[in-house]
PDB file of N, CA and C in Angstrom:
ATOM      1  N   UNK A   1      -6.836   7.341  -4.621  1.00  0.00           N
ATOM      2  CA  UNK A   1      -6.865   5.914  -4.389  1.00  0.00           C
ATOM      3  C   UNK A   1      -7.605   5.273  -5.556  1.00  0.00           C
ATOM      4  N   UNK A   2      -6.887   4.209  -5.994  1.00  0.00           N
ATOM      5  CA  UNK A   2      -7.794   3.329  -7.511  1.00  0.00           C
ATOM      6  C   UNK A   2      -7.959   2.152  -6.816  1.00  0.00           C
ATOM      7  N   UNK A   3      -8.752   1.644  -7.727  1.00  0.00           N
ATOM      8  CA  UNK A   3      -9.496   0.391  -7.474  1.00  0.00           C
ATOM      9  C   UNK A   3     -10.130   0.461  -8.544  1.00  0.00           C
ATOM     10  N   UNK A   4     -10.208  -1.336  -9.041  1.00  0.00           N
ATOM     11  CA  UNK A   4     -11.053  -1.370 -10.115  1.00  0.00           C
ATOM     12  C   UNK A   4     -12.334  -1.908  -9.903  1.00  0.00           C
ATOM     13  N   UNK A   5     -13.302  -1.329 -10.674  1.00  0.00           N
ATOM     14  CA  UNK A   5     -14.759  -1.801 -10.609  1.00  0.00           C
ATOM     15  C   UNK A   5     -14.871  -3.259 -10.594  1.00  0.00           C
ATOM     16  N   UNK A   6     -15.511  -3.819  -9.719  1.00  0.00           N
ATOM     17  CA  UNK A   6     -15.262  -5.537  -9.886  1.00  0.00           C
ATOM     18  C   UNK A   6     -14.662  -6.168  -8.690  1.00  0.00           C
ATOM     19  N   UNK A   7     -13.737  -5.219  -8.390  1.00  0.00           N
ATOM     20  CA  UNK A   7     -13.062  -6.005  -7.987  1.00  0.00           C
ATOM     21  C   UNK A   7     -13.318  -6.339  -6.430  1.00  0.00           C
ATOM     22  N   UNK A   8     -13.091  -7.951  -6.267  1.00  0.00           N
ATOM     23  CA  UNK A   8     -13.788  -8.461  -4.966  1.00  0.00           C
ATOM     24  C   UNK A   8     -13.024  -7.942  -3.954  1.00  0.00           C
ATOM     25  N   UNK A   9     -11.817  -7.345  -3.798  1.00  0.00           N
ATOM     26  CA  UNK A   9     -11.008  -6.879  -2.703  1.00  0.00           C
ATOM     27  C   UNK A   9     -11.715  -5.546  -1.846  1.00  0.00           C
ATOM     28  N   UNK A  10     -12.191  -4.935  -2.851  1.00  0.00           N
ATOM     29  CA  UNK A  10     -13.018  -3.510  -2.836  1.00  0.00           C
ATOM     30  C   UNK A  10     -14.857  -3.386  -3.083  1.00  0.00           C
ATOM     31  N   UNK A  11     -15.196  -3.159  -1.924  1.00  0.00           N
ATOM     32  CA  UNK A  11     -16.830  -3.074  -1.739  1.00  0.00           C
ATOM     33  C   UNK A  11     -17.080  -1.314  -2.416  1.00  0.00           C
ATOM     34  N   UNK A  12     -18.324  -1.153  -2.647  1.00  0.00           N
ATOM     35  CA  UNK A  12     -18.812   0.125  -2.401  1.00  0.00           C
ATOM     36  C   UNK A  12     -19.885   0.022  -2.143  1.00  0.00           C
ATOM     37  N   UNK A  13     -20.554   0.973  -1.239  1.00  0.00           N
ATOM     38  CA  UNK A  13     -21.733   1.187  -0.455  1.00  0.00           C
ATOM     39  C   UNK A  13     -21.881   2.668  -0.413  1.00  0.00           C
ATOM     40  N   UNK A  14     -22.934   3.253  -0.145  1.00  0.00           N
ATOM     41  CA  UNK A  14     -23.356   4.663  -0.025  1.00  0.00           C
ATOM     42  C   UNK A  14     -21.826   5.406  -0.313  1.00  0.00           C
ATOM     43  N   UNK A  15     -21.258   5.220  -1.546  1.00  0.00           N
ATOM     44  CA  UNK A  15     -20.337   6.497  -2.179  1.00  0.00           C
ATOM     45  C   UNK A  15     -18.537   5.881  -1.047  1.00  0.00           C
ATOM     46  N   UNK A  16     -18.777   5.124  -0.113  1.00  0.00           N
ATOM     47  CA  UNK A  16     -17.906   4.623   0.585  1.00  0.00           C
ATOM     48  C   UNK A  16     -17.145   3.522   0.156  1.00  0.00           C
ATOM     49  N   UNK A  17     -15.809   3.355   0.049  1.00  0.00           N
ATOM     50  CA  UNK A  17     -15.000   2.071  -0.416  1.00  0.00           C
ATOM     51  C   UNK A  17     -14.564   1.729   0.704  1.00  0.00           C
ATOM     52  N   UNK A  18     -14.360   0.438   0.603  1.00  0.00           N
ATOM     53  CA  UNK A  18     -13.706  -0.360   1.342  1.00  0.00           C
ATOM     54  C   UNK A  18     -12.552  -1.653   0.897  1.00  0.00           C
ATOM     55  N   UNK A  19     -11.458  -1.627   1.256  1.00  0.00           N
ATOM     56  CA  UNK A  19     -10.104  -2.182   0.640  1.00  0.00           C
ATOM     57  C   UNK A  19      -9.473  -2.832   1.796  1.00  0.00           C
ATOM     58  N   UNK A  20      -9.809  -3.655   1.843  1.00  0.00           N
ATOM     59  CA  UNK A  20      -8.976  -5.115   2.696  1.00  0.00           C
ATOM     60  C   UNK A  20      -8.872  -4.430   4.606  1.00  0.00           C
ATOM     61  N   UNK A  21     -10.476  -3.999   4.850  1.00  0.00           N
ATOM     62  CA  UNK A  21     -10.382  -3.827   5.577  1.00  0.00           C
ATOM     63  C   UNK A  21     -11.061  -2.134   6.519  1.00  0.00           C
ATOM     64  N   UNK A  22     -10.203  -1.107   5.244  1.00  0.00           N
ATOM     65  CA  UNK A  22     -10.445  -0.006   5.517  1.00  0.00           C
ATOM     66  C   UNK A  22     -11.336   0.617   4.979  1.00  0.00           C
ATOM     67  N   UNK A  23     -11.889   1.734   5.333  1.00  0.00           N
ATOM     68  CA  UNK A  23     -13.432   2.065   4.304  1.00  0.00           C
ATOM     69  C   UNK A  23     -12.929   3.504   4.249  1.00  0.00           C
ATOM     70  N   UNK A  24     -12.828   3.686   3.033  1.00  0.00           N
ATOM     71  CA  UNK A  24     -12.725   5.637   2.692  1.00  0.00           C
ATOM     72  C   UNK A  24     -13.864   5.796   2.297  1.00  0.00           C
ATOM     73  N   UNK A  25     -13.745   7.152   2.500  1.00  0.00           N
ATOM     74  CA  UNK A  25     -14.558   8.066   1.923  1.00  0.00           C
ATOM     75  C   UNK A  25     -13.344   9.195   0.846  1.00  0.00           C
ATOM     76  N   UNK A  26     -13.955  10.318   0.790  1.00  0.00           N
ATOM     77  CA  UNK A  26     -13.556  10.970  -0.401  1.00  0.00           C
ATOM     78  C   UNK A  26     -12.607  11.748  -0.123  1.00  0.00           C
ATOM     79  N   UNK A  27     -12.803  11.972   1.161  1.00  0.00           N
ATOM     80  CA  UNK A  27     -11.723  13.014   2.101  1.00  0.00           C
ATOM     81  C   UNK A  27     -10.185  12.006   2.230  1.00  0.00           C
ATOM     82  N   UNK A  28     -10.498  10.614   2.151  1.00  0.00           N
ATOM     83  CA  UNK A  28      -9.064   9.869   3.026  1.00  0.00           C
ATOM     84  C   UNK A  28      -7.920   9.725   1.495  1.00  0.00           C
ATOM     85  N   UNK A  29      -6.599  10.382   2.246  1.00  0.00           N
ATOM     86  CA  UNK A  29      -5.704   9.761   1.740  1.00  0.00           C
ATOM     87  C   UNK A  29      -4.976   8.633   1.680  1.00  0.00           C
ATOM     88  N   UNK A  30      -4.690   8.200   2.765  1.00  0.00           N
ATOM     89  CA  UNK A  30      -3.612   8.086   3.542  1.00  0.00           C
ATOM     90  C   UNK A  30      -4.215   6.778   4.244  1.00  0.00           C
ATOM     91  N   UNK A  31      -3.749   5.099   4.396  1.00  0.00           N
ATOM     92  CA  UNK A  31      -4.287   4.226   4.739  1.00  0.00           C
ATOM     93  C   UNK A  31      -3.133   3.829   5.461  1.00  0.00           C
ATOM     94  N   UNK A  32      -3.175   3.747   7.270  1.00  0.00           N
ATOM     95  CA  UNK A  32      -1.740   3.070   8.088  1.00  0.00           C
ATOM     96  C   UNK A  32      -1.844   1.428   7.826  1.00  0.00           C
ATOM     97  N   UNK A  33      -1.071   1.328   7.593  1.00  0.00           N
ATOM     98  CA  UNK A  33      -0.363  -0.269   7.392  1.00  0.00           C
ATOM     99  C   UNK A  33       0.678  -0.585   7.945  1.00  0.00           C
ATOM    100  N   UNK A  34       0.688  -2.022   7.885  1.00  0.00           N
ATOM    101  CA  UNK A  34       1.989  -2.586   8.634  1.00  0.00           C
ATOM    102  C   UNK A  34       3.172  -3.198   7.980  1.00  0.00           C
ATOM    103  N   UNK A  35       4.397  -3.242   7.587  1.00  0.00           N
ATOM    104  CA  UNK A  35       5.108  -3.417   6.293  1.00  0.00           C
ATOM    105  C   UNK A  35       5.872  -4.604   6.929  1.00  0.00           C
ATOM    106  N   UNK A  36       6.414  -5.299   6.668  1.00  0.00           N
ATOM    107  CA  UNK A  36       8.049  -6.480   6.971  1.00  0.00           C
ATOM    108  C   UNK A  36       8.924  -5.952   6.039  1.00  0.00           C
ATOM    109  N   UNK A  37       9.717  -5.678   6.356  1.00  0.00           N
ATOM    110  CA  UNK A  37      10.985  -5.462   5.780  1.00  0.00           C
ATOM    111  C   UNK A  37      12.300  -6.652   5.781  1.00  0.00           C
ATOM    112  N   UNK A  38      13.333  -6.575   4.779  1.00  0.00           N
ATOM    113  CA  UNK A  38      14.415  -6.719   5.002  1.00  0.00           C
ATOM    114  C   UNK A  38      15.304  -5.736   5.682  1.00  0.00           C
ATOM    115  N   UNK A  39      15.911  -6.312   6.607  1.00  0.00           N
ATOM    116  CA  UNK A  39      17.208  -5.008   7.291  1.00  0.00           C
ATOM    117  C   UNK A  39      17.934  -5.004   7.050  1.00  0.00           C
ATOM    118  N   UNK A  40      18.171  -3.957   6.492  1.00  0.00           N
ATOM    119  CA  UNK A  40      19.991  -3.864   5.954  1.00  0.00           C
ATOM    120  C   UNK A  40      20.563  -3.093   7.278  1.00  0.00           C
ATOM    121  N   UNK A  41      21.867  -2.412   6.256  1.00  0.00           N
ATOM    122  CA  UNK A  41      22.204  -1.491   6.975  1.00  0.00           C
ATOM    123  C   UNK A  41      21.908   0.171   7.479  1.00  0.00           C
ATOM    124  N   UNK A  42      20.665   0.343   6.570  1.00  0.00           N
ATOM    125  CA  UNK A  42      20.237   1.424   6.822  1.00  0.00           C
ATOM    126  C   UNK A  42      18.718   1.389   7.672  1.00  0.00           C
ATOM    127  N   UNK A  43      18.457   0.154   8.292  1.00  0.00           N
ATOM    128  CA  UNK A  43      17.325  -0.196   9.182  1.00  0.00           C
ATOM    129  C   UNK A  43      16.239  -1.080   8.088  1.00  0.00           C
ATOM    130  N   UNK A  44      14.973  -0.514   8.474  1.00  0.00           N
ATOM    131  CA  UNK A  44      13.836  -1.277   7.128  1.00  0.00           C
ATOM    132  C   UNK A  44      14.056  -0.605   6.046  1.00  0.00           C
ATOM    133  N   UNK A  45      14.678  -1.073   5.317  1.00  0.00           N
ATOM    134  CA  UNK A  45      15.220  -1.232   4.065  1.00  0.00           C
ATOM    135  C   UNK A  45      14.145  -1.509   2.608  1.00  0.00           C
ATOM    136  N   UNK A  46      14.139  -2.851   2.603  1.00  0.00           N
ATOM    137  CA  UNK A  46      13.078  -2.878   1.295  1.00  0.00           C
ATOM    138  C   UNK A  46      11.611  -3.951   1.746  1.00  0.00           C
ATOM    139  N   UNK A  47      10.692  -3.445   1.623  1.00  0.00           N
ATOM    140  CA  UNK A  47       9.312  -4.190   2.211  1.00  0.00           C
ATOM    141  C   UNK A  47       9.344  -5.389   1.071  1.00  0.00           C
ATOM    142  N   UNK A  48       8.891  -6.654   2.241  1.00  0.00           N
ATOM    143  CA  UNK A  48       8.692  -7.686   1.835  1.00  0.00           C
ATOM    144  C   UNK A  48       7.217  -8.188   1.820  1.00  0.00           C
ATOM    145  N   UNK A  49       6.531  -7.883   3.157  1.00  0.00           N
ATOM    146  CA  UNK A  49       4.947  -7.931   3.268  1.00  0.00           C
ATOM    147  C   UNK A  49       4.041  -6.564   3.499  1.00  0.00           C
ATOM    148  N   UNK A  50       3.122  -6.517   2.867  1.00  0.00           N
ATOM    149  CA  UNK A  50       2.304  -5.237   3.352  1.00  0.00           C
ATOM    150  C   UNK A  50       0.713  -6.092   4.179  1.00  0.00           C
ATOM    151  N   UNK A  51       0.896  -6.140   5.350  1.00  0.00           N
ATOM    152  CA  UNK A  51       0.022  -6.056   6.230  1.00  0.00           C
ATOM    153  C   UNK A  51      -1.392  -5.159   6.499  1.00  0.00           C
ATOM    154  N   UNK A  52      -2.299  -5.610   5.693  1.00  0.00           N
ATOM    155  CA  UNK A  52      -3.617  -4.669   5.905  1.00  0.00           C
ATOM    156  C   UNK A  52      -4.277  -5.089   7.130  1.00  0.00           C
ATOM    157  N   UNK A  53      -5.832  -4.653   7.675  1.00  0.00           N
ATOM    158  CA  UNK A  53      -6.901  -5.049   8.568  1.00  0.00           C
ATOM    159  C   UNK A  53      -6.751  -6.334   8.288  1.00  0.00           C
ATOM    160  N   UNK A  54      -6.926  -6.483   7.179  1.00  0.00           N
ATOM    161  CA  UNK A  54      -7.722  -7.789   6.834  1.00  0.00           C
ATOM    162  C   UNK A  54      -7.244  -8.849   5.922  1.00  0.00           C
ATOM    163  N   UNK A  55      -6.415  -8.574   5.556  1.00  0.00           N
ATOM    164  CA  UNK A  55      -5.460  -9.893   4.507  1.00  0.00           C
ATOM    165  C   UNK A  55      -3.709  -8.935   4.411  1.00  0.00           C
ATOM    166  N   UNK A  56      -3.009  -9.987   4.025  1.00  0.00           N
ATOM    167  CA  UNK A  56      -1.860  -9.845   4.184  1.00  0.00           C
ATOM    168  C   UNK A  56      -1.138 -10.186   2.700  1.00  0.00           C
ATOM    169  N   UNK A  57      -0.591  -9.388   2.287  1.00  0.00           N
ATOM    170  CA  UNK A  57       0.383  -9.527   0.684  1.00  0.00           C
ATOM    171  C   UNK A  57       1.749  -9.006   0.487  1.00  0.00           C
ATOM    172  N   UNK A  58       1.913 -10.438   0.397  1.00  0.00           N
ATOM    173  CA  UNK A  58       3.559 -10.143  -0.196  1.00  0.00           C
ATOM    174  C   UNK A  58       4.098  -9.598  -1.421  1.00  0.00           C
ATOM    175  N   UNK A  59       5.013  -8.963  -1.263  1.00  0.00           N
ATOM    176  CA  UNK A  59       5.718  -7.905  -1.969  1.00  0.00           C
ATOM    177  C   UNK A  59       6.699  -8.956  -3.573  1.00  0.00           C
ATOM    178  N   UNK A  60       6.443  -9.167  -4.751  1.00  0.00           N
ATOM    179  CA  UNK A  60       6.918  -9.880  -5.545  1.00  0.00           C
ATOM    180  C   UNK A  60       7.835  -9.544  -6.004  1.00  0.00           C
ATOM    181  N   UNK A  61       7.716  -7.880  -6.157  1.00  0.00           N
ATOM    182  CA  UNK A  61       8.922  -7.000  -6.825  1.00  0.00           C
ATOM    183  C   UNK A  61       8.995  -5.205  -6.260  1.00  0.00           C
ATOM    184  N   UNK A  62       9.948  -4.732  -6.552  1.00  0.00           N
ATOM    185  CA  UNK A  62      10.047  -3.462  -6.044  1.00  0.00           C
ATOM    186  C   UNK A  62      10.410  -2.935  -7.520  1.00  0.00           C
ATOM    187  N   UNK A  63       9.386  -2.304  -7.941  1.00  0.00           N
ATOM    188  CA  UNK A  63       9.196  -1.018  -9.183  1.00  0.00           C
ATOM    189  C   UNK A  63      10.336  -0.030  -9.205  1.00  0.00           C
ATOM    190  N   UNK A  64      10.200   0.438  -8.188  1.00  0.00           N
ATOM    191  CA  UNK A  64      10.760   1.979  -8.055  1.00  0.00           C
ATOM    192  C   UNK A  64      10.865   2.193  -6.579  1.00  0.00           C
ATOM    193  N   UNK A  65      11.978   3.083  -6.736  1.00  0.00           N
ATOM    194  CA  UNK A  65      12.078   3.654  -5.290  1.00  0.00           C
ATOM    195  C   UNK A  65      12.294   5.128  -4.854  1.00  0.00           C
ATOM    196  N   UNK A  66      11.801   5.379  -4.225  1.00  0.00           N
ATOM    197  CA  UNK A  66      12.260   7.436  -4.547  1.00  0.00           C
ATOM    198  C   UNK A  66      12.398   7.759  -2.903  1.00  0.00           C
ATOM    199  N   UNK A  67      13.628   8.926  -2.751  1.00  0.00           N
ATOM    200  CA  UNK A  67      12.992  10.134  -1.357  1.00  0.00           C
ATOM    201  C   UNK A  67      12.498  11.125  -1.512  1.00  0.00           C
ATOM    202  N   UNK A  68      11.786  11.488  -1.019  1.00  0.00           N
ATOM    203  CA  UNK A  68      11.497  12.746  -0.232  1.00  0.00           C
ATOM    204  C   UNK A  68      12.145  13.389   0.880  1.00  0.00           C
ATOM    205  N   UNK A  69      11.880  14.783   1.055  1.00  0.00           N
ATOM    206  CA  UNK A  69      12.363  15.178   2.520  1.00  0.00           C
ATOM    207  C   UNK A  69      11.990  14.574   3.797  1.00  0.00           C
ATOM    208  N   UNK A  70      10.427  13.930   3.686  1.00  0.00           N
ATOM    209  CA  UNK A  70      10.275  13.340   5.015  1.00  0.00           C
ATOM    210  C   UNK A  70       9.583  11.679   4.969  1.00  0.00           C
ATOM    211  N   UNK A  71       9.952  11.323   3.487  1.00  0.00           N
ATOM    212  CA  UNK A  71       9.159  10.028   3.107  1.00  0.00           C
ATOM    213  C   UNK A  71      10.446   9.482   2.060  1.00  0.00           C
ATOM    214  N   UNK A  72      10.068   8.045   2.341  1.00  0.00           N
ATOM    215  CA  UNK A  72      10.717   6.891   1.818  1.00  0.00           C
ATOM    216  C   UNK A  72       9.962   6.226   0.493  1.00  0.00           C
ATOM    217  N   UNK A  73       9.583   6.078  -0.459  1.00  0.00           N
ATOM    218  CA  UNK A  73       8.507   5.795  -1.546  1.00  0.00           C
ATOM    219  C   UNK A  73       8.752   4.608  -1.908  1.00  0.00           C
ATOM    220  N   UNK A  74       8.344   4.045  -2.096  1.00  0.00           N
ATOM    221  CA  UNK A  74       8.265   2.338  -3.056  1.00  0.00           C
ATOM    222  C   UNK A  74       6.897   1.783  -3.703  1.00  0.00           C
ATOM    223  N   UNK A  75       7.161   1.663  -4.828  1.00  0.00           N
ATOM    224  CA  UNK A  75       6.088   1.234  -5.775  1.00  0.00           C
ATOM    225  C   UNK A  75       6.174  -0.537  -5.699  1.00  0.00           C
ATOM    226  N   UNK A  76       5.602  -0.972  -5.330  1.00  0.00           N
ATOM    227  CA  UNK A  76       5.784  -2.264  -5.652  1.00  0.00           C
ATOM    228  C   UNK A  76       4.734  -3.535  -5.821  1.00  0.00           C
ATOM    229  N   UNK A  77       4.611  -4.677  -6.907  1.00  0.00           N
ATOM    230  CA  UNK A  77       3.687  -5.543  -6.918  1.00  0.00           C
ATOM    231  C   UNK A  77       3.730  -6.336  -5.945  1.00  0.00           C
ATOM    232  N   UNK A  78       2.594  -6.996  -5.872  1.00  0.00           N
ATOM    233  CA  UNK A  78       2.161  -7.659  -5.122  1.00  0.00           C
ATOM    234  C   UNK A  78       1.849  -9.170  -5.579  1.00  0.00           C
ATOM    235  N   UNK A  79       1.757 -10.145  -5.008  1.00  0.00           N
ATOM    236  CA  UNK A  79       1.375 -11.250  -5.009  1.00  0.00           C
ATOM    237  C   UNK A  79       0.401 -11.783  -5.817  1.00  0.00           C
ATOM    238  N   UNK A  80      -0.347 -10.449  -5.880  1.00  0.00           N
ATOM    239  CA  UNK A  80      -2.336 -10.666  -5.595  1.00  0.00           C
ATOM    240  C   UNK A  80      -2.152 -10.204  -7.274  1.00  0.00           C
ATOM    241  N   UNK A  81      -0.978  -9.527  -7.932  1.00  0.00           N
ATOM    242  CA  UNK A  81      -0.907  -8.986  -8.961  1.00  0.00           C
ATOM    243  C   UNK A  81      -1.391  -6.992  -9.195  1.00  0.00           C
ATOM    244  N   UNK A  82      -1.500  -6.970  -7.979  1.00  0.00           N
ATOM    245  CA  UNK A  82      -1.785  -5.471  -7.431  1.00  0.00           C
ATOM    246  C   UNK A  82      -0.810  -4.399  -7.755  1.00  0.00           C
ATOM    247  N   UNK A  83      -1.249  -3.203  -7.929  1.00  0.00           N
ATOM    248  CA  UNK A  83       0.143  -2.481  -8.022  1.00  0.00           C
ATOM    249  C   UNK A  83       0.101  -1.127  -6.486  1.00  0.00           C
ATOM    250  N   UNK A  84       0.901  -1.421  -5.506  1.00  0.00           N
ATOM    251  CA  UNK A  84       0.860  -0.264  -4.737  1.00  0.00           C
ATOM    252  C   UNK A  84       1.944   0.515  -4.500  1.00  0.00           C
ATOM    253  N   UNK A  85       1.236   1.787  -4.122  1.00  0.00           N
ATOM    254  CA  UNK A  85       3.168   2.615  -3.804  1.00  0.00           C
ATOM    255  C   UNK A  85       2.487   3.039  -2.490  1.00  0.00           C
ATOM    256  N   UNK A  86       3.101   2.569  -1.438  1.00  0.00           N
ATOM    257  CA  UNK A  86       3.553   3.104   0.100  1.00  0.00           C
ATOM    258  C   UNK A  86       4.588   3.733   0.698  1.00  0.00           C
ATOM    259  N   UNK A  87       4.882   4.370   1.518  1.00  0.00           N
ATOM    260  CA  UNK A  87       5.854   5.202   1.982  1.00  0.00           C
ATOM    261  C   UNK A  87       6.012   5.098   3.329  1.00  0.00           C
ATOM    262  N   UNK A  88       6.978   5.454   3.704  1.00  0.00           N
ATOM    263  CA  UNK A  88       7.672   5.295   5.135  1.00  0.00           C
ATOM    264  C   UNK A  88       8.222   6.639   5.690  1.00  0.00           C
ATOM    265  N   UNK A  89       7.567   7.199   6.784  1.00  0.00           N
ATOM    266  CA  UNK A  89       8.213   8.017   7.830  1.00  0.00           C
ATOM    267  C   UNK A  89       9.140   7.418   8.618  1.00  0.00           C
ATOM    268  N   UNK A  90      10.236   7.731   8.708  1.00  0.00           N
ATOM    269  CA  UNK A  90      11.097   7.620   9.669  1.00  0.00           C
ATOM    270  C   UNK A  90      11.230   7.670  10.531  1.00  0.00           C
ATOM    271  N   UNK A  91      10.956   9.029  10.398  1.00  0.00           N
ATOM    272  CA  UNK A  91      11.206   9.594  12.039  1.00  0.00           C
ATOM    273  C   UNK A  91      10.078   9.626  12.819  1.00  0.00           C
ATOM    274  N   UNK A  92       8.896   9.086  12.675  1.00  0.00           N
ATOM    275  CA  UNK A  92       7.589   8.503  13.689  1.00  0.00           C
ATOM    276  C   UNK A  92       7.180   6.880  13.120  1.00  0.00           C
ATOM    277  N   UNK A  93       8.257   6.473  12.320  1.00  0.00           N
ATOM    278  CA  UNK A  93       8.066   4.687  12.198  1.00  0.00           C
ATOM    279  C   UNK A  93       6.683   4.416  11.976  1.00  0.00           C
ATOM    280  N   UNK A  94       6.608   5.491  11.095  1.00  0.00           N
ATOM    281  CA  UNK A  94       5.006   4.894  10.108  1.00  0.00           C
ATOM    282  C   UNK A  94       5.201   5.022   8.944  1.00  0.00           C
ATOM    283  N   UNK A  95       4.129   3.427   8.320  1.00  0.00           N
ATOM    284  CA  UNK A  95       4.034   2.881   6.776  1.00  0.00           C
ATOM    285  C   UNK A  95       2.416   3.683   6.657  1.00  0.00           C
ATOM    286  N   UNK A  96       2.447   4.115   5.286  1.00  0.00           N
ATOM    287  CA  UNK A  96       1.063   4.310   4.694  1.00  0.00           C
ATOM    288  C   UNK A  96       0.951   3.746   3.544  1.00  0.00           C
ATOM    289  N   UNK A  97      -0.380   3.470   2.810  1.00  0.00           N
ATOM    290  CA  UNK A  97      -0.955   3.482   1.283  1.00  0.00           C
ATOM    291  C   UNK A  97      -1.077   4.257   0.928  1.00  0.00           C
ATOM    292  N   UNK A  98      -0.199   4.817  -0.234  1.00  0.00           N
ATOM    293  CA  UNK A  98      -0.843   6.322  -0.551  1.00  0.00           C
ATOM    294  C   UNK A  98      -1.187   5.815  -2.105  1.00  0.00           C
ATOM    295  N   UNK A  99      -1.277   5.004  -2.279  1.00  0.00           N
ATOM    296  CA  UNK A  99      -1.841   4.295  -4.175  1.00  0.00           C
ATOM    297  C   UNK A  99      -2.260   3.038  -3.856  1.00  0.00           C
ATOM    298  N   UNK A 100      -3.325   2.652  -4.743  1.00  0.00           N
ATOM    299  CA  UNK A 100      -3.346   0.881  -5.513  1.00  0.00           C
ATOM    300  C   UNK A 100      -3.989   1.346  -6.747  1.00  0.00           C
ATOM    301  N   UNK A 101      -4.158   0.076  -6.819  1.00  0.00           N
ATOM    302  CA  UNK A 101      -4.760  -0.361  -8.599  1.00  0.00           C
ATOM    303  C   UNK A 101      -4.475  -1.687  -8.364  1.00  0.00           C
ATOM    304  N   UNK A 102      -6.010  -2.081  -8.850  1.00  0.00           N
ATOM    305  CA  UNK A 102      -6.368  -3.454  -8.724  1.00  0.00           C
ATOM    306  C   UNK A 102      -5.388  -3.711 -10.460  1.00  0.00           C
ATOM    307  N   UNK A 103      -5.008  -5.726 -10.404  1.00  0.00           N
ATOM    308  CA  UNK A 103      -4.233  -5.848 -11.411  1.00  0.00           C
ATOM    309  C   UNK A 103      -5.285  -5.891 -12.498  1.00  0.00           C
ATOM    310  N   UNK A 104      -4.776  -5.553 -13.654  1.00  0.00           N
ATOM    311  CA  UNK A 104      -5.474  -5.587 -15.276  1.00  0.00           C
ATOM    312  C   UNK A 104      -6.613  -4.115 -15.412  1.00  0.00           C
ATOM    313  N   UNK A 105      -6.169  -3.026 -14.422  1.00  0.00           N
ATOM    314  CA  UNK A 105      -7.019  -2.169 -14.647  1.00  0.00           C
ATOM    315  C   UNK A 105      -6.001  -0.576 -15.277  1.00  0.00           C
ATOM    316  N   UNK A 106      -6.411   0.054 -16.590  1.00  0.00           N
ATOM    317  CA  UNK A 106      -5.276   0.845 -16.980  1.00  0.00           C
ATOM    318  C   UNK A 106      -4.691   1.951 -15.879  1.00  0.00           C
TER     319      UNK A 106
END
């Protein structure tokens, strides 16, 4: 998980981050979120909002898109100028964070 130093979205406290809501530690991958999609014909299709705890960001562009055997991948900016890639289970209809990076950080 990235995050840039500075940045007001992301606290740190005793070695702990915290990102619009959620607080890792060193062990966490994996952040559940809530996505909006467009529906096509293959169900939720391409995310339009990513829904955190605590603030809500819309999707500006879609980067990339990839499968996996049991995940759906999408890289995509954000509003906020953010860059995240989240993924989608299917077959238990769960979104995660599995990346960010705050914007202007390499």
């Amino acid at each position: 998980m990235y995050a840039a130093a500075g940045n007001p979205r992301r606290t740190q406290s005793s070695g702990k981050k915290t990102i619009y809501g959620w607080t890792l530690n060193r062990k966490a991958t994996m952040i559940p979120i809530d996505v909006d999609c467009y529906a096509g014909y293959r169900g939720e299709e391409t995310p339009r909002r990513i829904r955190f705890k605590t603030h809500t960001v819309t999707v500006q562009a879609v980067l990339d898109r990839w499968l996996s055997p049991d995940h759906r991948y999408f890289k995509v900016k954000g509003d906020d100028g953010d860059l995240y890639i989240i993924r989608h289970d299917s077959r238990q209809c769960l979104w995660e964070l599995t990346f960010y990076r705050a914007a202007g950080t390499p």
